[in-house]
Structure formats: structure tokens, C-alpha cells
Protein backbone atom coordinates (compact mmCIF):
# COMPACT_ATOMS: atom_id res chain seq x y z
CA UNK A 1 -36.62 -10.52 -70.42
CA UNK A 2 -33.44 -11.85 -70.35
CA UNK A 3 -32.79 -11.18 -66.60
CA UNK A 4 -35.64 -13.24 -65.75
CA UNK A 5 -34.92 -16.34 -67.97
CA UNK A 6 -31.47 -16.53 -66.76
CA UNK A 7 -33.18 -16.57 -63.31
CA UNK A 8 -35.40 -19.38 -64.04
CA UNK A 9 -32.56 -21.52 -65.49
CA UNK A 10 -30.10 -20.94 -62.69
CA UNK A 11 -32.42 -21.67 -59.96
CA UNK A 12 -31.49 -25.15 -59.53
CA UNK A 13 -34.97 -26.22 -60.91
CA UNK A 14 -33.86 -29.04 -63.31
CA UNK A 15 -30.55 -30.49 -61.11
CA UNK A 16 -31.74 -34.47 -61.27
CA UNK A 17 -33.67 -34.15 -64.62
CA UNK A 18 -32.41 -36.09 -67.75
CA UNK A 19 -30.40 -33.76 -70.63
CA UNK A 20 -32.30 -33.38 -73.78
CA UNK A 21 -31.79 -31.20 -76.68
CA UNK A 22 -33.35 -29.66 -79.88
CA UNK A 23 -33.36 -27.58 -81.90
CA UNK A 24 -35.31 -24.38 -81.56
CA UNK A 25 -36.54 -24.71 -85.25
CA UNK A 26 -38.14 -27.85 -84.60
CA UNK A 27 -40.54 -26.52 -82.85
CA UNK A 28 -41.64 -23.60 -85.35
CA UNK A 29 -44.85 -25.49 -86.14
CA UNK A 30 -46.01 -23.19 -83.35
CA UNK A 31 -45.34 -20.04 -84.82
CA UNK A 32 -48.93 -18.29 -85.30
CA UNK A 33 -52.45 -17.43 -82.98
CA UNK A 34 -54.30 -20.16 -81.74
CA UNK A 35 -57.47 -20.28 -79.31
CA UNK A 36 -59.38 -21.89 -77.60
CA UNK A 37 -61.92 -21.57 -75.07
CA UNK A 38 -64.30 -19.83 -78.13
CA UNK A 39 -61.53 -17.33 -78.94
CA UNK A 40 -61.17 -16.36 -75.08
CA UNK A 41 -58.14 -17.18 -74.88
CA UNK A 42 -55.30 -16.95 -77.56
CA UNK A 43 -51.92 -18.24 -77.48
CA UNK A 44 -49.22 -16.40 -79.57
CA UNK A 45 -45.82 -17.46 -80.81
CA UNK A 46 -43.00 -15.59 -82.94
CA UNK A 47 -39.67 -16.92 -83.85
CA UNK A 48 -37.00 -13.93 -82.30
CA UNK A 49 -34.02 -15.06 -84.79
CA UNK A 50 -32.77 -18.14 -84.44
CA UNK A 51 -32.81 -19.37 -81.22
CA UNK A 52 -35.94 -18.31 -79.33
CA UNK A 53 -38.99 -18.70 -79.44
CA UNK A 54 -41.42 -16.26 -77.68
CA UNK A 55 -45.23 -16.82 -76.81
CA UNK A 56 -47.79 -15.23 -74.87
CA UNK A 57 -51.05 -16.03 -73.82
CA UNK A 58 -53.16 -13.36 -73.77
CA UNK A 59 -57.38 -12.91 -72.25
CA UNK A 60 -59.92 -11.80 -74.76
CA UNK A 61 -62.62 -9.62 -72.90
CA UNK A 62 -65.56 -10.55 -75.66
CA UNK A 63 -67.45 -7.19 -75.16
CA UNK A 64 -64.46 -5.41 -76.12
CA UNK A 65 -62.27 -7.62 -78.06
CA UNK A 66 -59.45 -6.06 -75.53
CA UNK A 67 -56.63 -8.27 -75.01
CA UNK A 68 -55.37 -8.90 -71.47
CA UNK A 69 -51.55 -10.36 -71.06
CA UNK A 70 -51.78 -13.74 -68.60
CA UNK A 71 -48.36 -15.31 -69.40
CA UNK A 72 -44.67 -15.10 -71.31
CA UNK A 73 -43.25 -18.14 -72.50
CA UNK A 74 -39.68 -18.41 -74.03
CA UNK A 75 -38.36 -21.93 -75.59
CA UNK A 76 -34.93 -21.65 -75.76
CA UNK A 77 -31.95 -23.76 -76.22
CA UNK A 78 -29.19 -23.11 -73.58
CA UNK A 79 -26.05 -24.50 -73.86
CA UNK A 80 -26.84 -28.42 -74.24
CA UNK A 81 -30.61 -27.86 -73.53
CA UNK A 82 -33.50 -26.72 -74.34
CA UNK A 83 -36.20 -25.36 -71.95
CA UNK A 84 -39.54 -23.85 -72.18
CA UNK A 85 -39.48 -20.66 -69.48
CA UNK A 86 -43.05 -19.45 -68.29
CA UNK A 87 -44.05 -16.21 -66.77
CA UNK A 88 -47.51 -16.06 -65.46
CA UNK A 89 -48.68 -13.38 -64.30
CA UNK A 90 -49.84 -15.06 -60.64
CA UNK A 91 -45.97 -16.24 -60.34
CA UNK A 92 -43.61 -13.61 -58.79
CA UNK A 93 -40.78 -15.43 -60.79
CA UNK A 94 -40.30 -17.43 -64.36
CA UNK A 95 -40.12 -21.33 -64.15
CA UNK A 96 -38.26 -23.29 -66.01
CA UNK A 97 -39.07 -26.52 -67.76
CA UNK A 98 -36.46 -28.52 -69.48
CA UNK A 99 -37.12 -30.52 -72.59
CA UNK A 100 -37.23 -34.27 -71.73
CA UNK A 101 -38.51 -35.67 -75.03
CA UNK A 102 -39.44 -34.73 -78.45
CA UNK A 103 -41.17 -36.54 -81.52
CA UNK A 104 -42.90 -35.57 -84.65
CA UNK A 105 -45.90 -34.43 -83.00
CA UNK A 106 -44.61 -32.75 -80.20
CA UNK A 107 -42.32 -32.72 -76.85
CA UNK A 108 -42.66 -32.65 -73.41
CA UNK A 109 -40.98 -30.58 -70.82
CA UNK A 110 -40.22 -31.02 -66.87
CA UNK A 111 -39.35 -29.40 -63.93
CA UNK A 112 -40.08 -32.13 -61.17
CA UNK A 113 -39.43 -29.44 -58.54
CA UNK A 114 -41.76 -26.91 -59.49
CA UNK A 115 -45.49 -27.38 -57.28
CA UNK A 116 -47.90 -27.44 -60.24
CA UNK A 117 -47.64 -28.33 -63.15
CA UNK A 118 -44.13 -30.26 -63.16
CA UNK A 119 -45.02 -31.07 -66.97
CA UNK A 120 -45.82 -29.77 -69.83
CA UNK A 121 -47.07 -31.51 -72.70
CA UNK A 122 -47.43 -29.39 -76.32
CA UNK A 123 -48.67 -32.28 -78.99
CA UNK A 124 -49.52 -31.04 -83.00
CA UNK A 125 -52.90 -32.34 -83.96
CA UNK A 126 -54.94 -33.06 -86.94
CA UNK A 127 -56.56 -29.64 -89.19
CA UNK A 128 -54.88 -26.97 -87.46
CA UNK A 129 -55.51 -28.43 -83.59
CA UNK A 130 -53.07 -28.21 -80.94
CA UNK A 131 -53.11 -29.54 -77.39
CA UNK A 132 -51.61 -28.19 -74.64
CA UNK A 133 -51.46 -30.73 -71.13
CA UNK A 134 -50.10 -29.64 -67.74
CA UNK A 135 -49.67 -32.31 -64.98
CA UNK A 136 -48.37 -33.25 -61.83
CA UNK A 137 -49.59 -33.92 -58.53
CA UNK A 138 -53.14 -33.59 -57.53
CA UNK A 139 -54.48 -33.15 -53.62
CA UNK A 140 -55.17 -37.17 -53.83
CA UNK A 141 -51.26 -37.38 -54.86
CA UNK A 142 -52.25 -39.13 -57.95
CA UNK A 143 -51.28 -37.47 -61.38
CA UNK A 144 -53.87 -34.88 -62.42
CA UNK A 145 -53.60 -33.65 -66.19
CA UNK A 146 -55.56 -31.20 -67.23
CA UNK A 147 -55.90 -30.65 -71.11
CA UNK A 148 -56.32 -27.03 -73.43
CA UNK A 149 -57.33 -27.83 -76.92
CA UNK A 150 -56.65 -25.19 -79.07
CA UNK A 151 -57.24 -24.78 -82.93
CA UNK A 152 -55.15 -22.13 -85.06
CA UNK A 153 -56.03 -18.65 -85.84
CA UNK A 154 -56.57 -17.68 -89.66
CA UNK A 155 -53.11 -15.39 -90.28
């Protein structure tokens, strides 16, 4: 794990993008399950100490109730920053997306090098709701955002 997220950082993905810290605890709103998609797809975080964060997103066949993995995630502070480090499967490498802002409902993170998505936006919602946006350039080089509502799993 570790090999991979120090490759994502040092990649030179983030060179022009603004510094912007936090704390890992802030976001441990996240910690749980949450789905979406009618339980197809479930989203999974766990604190690791006190510094990391780890998530996965994982398939659900419905026949079988089998889960399938389809992407790591690590938020992390390093040094002055904190990033939010994805692993999908399709990618042969991690990517790195460094924290740009933060608020009471949420943050936002960018890597304006990366192809698709170049941010990510995780906002808390009302009863239990989450939404997760990715954006970034679409084929008409306009912004395209696409948006993943996701409501939290009974623990």
C-alpha cells in the first residue's frame, strides 16, 4: 500500500496546485458503509490510527450478495497536506488528489493534471446522505460533473 501512495504523491501530480491542510480526523464523518445505486455499490471507510483513512468501493453481485473490489482510496495528510489517493482497478497506477478546500460539510480535492476526473467533491448531507461529485473536462471541453448519491449503511 504504501509503495503505491508514495508513488502517487511523488509523481509531480499536484506541482501548481494551492497548499491546503487538515486534519485527518476531520474527515471521520466518513467512517462506516454507504450505498448507493440500490445497495450495488458500497463505499467503505475505516480510520487506520491516526492519520489515514482507508476506503474501498466495492461491486455487489445481487444474486449472490458477493462483493467485488473496484477501488482503494487513502486520505492522508503528508507533510503540510492532505490528499485523497485512489486506486481503481482500470488505473495501472494510484492518483493523487490534494485537498484544496474544506468546510463543515465537506472538502474538495484536485489534481488538475490527472485526465478525468481532476476533482473530487465529498459533501455530508441531510439523514445519513452523502454525495460524492467527480469533474473535469468533458469531450465539448466544458466542465462535466457527474454526481453518486449515497445514503449510509445500518452498522
Amino acid at each position: 500500500m504504501w509503495r503505491w501512495l508514495k508513488m502517487a504523491v511523488c509523481a509531480g501530480a499536484m506541482a501548481a496546485t494551492p497548499s491546503f491542510a487538515s486534519d485527518v480526523q476531520d474527515f471521520e464523518w466518513l467512517v462506516g458503509s454507504w450505498s448507493r445505486s440500490g445497495g450495488r455499490i458500497v463505499e467503505t471507510w475505516q480510520l487506520l490510527g491516526d492519520s489515514v483513512l482507508q476506503g474501498a468501493s466495492h461491486v455487489v453481485n445481487a444474486e449472490t450478495g458477493e462483493r467485488r473490489q473496484d477501488e482503494w482510496i487513502l486520505l492522508t495528510r503528508l507533510g503540510e497536506d492532505t490528499f485523497y489517493i485512489t486506486k481503481p482497478k482500470q488505473n495501472p497506477e494510484p492518483v493523487a488528489f490534494r485537498l484544496v478546500e474544506t468546510g463543515d460539510d465537506g472538502a474538495v480535492f484536485e489534481n488538475l493534471e490527472h485526465d478525468f476526473p481532476q476533482r473530487i467533491l465529498y459533501r455530508s448531507g441531510e439523514s445519513g446522505a452523502m454525495t460524492v461529485s467527480i469533474e473535469g473536462p468533458g469531450d465539448n471541453g466544458e466542465v462535466q460533473r457527474i454526481d453518486f448519491h449515497y445514503e449510509r449503511l445500518g452498522e
